[in-house]
Protein backbone atom coordinates (compact mmCIF):
# COMPACT_ATOMS: atom_id res chain seq x y z
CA UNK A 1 -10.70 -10.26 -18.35
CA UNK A 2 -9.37 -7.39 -16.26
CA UNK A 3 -8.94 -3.86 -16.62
CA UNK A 4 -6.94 -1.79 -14.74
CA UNK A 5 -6.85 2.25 -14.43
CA UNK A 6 -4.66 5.41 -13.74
CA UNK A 7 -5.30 9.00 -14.48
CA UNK A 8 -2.13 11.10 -15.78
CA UNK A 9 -2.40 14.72 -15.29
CA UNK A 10 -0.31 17.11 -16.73
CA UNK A 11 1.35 20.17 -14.63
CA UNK A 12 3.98 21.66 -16.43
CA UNK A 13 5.82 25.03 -15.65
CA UNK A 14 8.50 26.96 -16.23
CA UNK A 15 10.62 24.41 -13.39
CA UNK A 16 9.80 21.30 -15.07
CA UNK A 17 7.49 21.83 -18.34
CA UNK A 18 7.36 17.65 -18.02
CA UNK A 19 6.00 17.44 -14.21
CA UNK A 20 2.84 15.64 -14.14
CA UNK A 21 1.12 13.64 -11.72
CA UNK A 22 -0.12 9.55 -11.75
CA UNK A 23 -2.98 8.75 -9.89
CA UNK A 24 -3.23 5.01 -8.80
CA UNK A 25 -5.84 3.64 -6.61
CA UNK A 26 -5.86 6.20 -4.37
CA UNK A 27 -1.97 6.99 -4.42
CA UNK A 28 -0.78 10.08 -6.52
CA UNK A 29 2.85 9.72 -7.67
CA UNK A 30 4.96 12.92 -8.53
CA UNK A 31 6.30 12.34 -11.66
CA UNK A 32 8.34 14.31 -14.38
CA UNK A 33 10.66 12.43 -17.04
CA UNK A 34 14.62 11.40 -17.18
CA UNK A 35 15.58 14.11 -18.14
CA UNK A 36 13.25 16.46 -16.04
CA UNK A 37 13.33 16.37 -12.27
CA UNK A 38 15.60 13.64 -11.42
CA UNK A 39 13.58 13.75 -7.78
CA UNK A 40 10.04 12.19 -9.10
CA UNK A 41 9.47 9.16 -10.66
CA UNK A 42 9.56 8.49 -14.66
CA UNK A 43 7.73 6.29 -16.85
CA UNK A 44 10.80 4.07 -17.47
CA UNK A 45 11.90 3.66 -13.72
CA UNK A 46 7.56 3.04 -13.40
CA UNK A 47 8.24 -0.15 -16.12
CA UNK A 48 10.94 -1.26 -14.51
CA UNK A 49 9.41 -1.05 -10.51
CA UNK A 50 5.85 -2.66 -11.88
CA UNK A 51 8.46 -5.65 -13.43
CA UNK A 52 10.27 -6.32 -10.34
CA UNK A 53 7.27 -5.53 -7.99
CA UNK A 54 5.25 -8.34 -10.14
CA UNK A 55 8.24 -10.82 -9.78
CA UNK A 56 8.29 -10.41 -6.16
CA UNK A 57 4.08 -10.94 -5.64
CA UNK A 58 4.37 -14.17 -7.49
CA UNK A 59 7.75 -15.06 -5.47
CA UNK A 60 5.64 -14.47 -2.45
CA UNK A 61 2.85 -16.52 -3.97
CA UNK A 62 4.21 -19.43 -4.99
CA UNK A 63 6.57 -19.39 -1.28
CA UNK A 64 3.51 -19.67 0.66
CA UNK A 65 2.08 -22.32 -1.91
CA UNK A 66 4.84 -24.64 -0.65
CA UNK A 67 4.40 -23.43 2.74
CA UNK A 68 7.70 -21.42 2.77
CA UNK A 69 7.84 -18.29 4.65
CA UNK A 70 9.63 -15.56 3.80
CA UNK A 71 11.18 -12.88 5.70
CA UNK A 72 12.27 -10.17 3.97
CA UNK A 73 12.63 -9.48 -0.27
CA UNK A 74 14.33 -6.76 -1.51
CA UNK A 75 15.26 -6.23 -5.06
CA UNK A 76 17.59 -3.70 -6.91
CA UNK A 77 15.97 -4.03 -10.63
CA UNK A 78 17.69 -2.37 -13.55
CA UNK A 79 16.40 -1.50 -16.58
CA UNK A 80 18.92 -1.16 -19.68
CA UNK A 81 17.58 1.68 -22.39
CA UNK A 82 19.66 1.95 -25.76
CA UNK A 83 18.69 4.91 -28.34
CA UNK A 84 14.78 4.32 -27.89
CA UNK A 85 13.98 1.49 -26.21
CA UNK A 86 14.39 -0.94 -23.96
CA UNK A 87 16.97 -3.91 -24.17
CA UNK A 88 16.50 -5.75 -21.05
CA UNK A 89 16.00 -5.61 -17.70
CA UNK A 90 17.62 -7.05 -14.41
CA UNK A 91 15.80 -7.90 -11.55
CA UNK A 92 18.14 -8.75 -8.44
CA UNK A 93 16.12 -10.25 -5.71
CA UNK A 94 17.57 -10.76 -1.94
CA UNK A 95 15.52 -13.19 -0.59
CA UNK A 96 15.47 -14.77 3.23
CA UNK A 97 13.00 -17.02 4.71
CA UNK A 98 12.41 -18.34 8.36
CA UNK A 99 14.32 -21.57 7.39
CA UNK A 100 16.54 -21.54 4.37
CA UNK A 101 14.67 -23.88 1.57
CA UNK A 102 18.14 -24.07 -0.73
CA UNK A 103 19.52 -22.77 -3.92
CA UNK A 104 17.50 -24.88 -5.94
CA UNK A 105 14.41 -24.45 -4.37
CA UNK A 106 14.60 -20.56 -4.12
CA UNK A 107 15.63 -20.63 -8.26
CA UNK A 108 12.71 -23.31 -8.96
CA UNK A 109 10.52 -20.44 -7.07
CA UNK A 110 12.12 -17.75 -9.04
CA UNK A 111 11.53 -19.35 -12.33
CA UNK A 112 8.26 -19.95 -11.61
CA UNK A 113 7.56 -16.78 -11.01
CA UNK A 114 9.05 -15.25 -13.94
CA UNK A 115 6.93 -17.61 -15.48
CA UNK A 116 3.68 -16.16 -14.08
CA UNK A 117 4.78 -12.66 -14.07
CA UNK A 118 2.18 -11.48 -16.37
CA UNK A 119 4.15 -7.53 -16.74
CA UNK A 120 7.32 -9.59 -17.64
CA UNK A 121 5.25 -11.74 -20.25
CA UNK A 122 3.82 -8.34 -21.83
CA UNK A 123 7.53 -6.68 -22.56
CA UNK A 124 9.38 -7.40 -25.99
CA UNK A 125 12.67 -7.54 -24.08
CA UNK A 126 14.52 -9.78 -21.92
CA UNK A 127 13.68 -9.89 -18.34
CA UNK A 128 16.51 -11.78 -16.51
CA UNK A 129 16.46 -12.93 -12.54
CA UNK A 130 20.35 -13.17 -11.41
């Protein structure tokens, strides 16, 4: 069993009665919420970063597990919200490597890890890899 930990401080004022700050290892994120300052980070865009950034670890992972090596991974992950709550979310990898493995091989990869991507597995809503 794990357990991970983040501290969430509140700083409110008059310019953004929602600002607040998330402390990570030793990384403090700016934060506020959609609808506060559109310039720090909010919980939902958080959800949707930790999903994609969790994709991409276990893309990396199982790439050097068949000895693949990768170059450069970008995504552009979208999250879809309707009324109060999520109703999917997008991931939208780029992905090159030294020598190109295939189409099949770099879906096989991405399937497997969706499959291990244990922030996916947690969410009650789709998370689809185009």
């Amino acid at each position: 069993m794990s357990t991970f930990h983040a501290e969430v401080t509140w700083h409110g004022n008059r310019d953004d009665l929602r600002a607040h700050t998330v402390r990570m290892a030793q990384q403090d994120l700016a934060c506020s919420s959609n609808d506060g300052d559109l310039d720090k980070a909010d919980p939902e865009e958080m959800l949707v970063g930790a999903i994609s950034a969790c994709h991409m670890l276990w893309f990396l992972n199982r790439s050097r597990h068949e000895r693949l090596r990768v170059t450069s991974y970008t995504d552009s992950p979208e999250g879809e919200f309707h009324e109060d709550h999520f109703t999917r979310v997008v991931l939208r990898p780029q992905v090159e490597f030294e020598s190109d493995p295939g189409e099949d091989t770099t879906r096989r990869l991405h399937d497997a890890a969706h499959e291990r991507c244990y922030i996916a597995n947690s969410v009650n809503f789709p998370v689809v890899v185009e």
